[in-house]
PDB file of N, CA and C in Angstrom:
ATOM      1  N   UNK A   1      22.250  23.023 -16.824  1.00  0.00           N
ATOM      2  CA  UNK A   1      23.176  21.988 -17.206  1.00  0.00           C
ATOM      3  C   UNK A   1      24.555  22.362 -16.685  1.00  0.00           C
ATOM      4  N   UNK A   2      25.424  21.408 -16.084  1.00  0.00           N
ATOM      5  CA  UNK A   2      26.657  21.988 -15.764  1.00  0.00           C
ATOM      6  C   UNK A   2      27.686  20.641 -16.422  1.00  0.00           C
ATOM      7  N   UNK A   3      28.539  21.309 -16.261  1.00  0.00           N
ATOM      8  CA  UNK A   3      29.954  20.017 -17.395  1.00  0.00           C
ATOM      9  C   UNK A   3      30.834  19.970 -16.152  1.00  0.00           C
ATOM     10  N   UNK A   4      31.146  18.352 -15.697  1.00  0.00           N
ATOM     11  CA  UNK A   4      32.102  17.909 -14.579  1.00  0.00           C
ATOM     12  C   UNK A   4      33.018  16.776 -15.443  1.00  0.00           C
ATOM     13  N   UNK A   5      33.796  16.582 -14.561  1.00  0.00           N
ATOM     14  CA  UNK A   5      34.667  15.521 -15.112  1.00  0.00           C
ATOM     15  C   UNK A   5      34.576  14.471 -14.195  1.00  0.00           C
ATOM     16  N   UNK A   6      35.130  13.155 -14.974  1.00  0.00           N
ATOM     17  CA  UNK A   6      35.128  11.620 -13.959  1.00  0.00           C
ATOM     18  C   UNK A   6      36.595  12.308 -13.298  1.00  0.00           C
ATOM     19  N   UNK A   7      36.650  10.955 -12.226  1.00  0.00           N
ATOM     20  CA  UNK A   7      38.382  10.980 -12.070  1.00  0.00           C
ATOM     21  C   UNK A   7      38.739   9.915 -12.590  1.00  0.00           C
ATOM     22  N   UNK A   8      40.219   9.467 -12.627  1.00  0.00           N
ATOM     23  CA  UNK A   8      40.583   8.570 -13.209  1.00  0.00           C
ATOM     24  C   UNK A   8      39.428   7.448 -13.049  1.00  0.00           C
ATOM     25  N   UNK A   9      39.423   6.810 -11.957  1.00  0.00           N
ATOM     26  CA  UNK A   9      38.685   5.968 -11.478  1.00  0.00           C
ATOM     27  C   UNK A   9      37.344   5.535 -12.152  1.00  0.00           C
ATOM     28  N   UNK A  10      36.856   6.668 -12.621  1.00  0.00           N
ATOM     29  CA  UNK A  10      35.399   6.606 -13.132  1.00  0.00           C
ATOM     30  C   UNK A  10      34.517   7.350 -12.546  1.00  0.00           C
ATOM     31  N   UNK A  11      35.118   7.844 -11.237  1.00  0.00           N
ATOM     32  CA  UNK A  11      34.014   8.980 -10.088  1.00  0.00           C
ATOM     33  C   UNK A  11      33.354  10.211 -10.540  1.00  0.00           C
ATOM     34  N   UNK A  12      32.341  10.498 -10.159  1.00  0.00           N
ATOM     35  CA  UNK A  12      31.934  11.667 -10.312  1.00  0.00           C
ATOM     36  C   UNK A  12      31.248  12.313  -9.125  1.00  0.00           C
ATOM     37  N   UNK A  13      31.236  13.625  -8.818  1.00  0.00           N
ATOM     38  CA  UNK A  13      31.162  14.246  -7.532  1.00  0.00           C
ATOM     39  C   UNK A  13      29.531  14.873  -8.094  1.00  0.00           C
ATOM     40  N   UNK A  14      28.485  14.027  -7.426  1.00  0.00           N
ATOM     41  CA  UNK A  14      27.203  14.798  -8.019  1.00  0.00           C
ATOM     42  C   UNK A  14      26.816  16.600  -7.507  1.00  0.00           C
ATOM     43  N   UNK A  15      27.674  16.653  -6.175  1.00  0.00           N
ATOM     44  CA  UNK A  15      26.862  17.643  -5.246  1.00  0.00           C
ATOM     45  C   UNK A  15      26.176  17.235  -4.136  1.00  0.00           C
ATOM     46  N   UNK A  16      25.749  18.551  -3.064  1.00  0.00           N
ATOM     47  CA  UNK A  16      25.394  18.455  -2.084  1.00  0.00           C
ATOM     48  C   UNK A  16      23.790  17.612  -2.020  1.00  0.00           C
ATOM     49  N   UNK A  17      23.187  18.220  -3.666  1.00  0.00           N
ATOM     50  CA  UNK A  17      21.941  17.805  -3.707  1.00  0.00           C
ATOM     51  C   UNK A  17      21.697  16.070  -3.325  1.00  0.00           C
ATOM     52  N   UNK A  18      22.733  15.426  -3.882  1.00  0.00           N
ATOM     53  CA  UNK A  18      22.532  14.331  -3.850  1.00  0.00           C
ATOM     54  C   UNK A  18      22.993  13.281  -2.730  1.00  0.00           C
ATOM     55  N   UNK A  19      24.142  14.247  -1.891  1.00  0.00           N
ATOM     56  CA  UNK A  19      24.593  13.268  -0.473  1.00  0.00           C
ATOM     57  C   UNK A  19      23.829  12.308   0.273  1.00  0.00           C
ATOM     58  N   UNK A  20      24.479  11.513   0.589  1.00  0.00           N
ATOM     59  CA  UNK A  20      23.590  10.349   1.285  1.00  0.00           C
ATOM     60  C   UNK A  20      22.498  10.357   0.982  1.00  0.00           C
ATOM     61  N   UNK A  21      22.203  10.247  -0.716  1.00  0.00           N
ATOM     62  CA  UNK A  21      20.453   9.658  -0.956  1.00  0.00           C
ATOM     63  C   UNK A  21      21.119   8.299  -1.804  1.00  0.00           C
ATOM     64  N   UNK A  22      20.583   8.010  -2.086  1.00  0.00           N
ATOM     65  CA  UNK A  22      20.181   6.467  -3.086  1.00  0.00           C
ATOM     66  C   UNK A  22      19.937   6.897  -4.803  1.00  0.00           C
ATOM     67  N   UNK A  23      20.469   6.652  -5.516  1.00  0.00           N
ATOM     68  CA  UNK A  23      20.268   6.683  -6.740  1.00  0.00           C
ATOM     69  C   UNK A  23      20.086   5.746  -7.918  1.00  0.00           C
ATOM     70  N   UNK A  24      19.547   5.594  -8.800  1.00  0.00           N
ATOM     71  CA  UNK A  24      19.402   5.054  -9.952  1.00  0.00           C
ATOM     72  C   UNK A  24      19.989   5.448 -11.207  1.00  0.00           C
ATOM     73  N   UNK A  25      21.234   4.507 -11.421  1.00  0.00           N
ATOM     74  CA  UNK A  25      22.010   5.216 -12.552  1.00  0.00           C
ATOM     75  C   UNK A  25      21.821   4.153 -14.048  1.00  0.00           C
ATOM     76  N   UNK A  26      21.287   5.047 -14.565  1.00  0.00           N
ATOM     77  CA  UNK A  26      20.262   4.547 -15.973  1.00  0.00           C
ATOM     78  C   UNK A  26      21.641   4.308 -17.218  1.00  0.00           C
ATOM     79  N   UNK A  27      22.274   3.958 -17.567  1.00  0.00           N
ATOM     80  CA  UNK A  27      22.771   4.106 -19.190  1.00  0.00           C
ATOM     81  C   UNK A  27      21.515   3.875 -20.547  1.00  0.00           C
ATOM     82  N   UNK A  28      21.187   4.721 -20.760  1.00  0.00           N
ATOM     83  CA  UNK A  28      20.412   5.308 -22.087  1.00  0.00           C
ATOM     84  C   UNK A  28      20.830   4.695 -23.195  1.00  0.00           C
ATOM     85  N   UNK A  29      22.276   5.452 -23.662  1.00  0.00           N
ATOM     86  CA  UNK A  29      23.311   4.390 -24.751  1.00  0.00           C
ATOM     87  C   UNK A  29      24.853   4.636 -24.430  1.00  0.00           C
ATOM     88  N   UNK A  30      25.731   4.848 -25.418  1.00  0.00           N
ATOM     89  CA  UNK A  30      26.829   4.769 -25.098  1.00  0.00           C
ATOM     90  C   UNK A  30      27.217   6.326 -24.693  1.00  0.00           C
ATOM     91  N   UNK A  31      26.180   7.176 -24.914  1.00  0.00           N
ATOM     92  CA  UNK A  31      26.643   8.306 -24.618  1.00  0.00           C
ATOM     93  C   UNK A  31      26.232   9.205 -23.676  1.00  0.00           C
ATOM     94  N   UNK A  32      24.895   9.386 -22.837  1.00  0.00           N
ATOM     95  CA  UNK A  32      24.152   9.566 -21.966  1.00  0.00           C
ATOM     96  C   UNK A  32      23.557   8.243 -21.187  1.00  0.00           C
ATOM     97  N   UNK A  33      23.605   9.155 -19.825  1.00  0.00           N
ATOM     98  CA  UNK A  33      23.432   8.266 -18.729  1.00  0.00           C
ATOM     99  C   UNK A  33      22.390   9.303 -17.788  1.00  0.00           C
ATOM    100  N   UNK A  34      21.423   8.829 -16.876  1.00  0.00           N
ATOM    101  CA  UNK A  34      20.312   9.332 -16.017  1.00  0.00           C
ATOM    102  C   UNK A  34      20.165   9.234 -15.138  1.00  0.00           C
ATOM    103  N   UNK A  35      20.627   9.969 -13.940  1.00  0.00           N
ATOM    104  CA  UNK A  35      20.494   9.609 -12.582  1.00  0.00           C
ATOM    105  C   UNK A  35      19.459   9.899 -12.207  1.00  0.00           C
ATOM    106  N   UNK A  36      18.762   9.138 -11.586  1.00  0.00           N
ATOM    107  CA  UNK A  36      17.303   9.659 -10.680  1.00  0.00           C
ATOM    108  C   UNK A  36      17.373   9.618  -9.242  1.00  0.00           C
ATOM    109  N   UNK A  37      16.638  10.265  -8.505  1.00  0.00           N
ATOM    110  CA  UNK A  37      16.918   9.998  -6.725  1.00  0.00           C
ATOM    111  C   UNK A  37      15.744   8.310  -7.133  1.00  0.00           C
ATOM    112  N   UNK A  38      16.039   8.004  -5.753  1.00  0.00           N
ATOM    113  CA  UNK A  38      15.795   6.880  -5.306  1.00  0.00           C
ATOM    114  C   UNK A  38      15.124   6.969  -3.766  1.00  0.00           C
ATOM    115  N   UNK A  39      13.910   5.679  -3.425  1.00  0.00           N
ATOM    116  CA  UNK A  39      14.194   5.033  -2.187  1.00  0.00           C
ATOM    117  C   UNK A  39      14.430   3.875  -2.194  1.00  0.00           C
ATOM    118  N   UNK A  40      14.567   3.093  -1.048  1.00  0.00           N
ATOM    119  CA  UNK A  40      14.774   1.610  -1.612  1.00  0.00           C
ATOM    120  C   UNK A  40      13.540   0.973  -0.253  1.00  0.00           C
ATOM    121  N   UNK A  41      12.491   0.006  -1.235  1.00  0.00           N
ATOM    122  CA  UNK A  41      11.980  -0.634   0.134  1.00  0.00           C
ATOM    123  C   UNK A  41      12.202  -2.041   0.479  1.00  0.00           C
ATOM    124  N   UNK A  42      12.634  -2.227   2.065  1.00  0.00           N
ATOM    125  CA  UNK A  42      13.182  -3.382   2.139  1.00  0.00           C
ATOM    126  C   UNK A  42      12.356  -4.432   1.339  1.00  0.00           C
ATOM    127  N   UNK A  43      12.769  -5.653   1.210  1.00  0.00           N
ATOM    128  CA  UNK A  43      11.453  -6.739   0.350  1.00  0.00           C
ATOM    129  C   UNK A  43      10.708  -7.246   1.868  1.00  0.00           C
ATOM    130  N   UNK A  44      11.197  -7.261   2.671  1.00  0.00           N
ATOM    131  CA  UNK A  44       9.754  -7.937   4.222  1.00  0.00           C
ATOM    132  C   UNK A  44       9.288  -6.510   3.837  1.00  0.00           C
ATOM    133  N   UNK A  45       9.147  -5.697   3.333  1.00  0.00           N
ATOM    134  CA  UNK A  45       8.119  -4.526   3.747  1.00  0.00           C
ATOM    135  C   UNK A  45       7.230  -4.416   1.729  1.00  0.00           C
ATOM    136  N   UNK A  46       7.360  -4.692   1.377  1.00  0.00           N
ATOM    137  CA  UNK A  46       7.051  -4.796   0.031  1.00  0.00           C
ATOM    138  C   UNK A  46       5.509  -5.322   0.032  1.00  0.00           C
ATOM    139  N   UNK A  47       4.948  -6.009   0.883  1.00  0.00           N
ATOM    140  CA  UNK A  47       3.893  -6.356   0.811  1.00  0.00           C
ATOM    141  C   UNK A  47       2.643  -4.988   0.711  1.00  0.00           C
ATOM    142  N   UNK A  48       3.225  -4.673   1.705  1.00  0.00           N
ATOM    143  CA  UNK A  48       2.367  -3.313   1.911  1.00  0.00           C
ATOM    144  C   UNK A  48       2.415  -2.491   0.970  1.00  0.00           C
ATOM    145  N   UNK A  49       3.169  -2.129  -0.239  1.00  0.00           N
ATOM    146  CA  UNK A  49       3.300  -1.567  -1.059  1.00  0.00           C
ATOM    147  C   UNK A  49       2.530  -1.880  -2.157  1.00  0.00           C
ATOM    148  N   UNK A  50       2.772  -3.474  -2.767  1.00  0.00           N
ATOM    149  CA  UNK A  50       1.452  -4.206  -3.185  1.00  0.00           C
ATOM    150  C   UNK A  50       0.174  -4.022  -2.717  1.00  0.00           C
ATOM    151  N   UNK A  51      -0.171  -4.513  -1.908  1.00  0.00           N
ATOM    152  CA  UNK A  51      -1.791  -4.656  -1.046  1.00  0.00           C
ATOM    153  C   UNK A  51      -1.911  -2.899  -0.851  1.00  0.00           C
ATOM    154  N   UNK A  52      -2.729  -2.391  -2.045  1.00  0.00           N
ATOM    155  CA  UNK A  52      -3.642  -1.642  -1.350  1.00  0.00           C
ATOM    156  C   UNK A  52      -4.892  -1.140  -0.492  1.00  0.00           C
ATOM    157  N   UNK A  53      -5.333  -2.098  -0.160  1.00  0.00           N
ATOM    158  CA  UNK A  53      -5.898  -2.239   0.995  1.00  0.00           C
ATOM    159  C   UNK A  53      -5.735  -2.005   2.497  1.00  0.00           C
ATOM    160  N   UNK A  54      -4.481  -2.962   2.598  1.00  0.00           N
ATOM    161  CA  UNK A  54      -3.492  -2.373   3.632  1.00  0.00           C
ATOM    162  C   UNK A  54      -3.233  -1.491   3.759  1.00  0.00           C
ATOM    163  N   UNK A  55      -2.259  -0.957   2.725  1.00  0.00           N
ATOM    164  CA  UNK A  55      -2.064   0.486   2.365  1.00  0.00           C
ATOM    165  C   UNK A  55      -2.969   1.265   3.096  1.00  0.00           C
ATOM    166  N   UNK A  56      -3.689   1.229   2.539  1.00  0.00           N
ATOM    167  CA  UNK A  56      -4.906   2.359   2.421  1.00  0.00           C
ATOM    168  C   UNK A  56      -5.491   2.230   4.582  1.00  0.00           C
ATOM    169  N   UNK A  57      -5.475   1.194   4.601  1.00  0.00           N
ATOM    170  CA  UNK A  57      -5.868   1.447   6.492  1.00  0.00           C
ATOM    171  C   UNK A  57      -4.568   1.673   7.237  1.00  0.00           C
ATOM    172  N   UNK A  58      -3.416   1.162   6.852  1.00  0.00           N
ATOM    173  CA  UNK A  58      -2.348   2.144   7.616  1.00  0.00           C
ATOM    174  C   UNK A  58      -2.589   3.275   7.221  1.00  0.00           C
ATOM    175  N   UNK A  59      -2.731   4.021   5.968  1.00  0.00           N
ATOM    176  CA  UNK A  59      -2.479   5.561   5.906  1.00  0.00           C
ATOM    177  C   UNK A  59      -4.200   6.243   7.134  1.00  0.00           C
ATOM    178  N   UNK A  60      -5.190   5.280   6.871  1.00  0.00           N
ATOM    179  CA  UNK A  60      -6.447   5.673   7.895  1.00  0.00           C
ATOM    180  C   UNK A  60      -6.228   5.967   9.263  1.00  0.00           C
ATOM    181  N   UNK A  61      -5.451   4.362   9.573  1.00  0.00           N
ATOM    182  CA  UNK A  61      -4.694   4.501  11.380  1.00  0.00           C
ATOM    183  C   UNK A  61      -3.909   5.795  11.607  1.00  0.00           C
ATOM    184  N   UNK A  62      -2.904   5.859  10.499  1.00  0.00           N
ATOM    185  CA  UNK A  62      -1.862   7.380  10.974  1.00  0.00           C
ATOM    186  C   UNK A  62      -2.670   8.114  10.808  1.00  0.00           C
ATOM    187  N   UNK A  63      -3.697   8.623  10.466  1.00  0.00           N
ATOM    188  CA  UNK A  63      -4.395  10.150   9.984  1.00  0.00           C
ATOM    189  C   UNK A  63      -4.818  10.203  11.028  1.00  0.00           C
ATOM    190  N   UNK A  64      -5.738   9.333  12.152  1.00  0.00           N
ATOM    191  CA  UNK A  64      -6.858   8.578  12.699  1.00  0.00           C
ATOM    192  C   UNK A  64      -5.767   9.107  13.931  1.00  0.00           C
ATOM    193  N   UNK A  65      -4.973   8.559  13.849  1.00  0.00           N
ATOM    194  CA  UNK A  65      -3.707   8.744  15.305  1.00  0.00           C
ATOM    195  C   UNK A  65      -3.223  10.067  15.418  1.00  0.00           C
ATOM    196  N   UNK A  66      -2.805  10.646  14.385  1.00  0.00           N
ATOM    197  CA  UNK A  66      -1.982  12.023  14.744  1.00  0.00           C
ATOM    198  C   UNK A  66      -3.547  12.974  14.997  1.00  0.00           C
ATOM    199  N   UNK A  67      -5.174  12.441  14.597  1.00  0.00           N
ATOM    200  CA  UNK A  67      -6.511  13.329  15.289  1.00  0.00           C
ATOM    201  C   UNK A  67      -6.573  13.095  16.721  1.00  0.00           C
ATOM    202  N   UNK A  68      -5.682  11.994  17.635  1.00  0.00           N
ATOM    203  CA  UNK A  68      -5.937  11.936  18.627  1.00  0.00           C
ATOM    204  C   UNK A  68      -6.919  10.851  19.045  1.00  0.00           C
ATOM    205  N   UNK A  69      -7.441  10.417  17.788  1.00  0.00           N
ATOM    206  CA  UNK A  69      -8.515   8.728  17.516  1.00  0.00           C
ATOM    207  C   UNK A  69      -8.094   7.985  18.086  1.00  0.00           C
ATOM    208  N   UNK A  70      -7.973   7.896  19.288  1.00  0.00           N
ATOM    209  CA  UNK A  70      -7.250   6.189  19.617  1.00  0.00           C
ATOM    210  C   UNK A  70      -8.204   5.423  20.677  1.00  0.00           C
ATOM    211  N   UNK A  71      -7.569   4.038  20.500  1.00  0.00           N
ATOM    212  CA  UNK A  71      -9.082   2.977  21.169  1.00  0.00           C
ATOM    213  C   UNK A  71      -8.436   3.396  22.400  1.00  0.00           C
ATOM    214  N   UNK A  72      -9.369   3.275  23.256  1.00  0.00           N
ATOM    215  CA  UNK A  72      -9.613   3.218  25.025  1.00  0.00           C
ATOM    216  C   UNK A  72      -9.210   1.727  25.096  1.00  0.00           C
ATOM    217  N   UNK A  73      -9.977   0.751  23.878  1.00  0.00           N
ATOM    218  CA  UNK A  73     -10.056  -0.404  24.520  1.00  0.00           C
ATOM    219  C   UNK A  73      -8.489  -1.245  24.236  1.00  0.00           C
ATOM    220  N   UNK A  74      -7.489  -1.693  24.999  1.00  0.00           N
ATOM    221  CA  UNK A  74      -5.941  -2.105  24.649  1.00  0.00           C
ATOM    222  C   UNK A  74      -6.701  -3.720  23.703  1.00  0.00           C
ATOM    223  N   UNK A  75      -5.896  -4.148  22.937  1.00  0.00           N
ATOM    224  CA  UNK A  75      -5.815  -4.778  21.609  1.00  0.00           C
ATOM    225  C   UNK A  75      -6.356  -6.461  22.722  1.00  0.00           C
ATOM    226  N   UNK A  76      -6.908  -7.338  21.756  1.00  0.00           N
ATOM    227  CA  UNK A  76      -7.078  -8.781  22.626  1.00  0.00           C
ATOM    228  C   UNK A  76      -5.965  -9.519  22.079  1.00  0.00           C
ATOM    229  N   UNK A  77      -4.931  -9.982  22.388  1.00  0.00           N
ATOM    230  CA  UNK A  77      -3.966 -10.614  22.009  1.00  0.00           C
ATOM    231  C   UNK A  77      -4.350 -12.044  21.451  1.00  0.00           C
ATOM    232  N   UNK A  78      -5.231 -12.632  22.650  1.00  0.00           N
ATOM    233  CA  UNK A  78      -5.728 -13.829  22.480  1.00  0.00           C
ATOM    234  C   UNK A  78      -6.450 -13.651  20.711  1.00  0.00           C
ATOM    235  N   UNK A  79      -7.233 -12.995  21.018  1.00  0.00           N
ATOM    236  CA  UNK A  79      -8.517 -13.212  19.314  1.00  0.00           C
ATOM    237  C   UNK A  79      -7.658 -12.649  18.349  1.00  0.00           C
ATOM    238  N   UNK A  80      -6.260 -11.897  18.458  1.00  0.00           N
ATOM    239  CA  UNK A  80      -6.007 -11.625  17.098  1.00  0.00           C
ATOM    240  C   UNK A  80      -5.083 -13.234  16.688  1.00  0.00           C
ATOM    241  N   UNK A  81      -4.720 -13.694  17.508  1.00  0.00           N
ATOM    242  CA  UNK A  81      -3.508 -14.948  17.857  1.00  0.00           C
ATOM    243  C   UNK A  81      -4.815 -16.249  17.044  1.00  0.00           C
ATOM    244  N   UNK A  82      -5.605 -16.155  17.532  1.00  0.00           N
ATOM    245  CA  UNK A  82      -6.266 -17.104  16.869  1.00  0.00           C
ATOM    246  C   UNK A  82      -6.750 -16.638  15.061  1.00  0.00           C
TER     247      UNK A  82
END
């Protein structure tokens, strides 16, 4: 536990731990407050987060890709378009 002060303003200097991340600042009640780290996902990308299904075959493709798995055959533009 460490004891900091605001500045006038209301600021508080969290530390190095927390530079350029994203946070979630909770008020509890009038007397404690909870910062948590954070990410933030855009909302066009939110789908994928929902749909596990998806999910679940992107994480297959990357595993599948960084083994060196990849098609010979290049993608049909036409049949996915339809």
């Amino acid at each position: 536990m460490t004891t900091k002060t605001t500045d006038r303003k209301g600021r508080l200097t969290l530390g190095e731990r927390f530079a350029n991340r994203t946070v979630i600042v909770e008020e509890i009640d009038d007397t404690a407050v909870r910062i948590t780290l954070a990410r933030v996902v855009p909302e066009r990308e939110m789908w994928l987060q929902e749909n596990r299904a998806a999910a679940a075959a992107v994480s297959r493709g990357l595993v599948e890709a960084r083994a060196g798995k990849l098609s010979s055959v290049g993608p049909d533009l036409a049949a996915d378009a339809a």
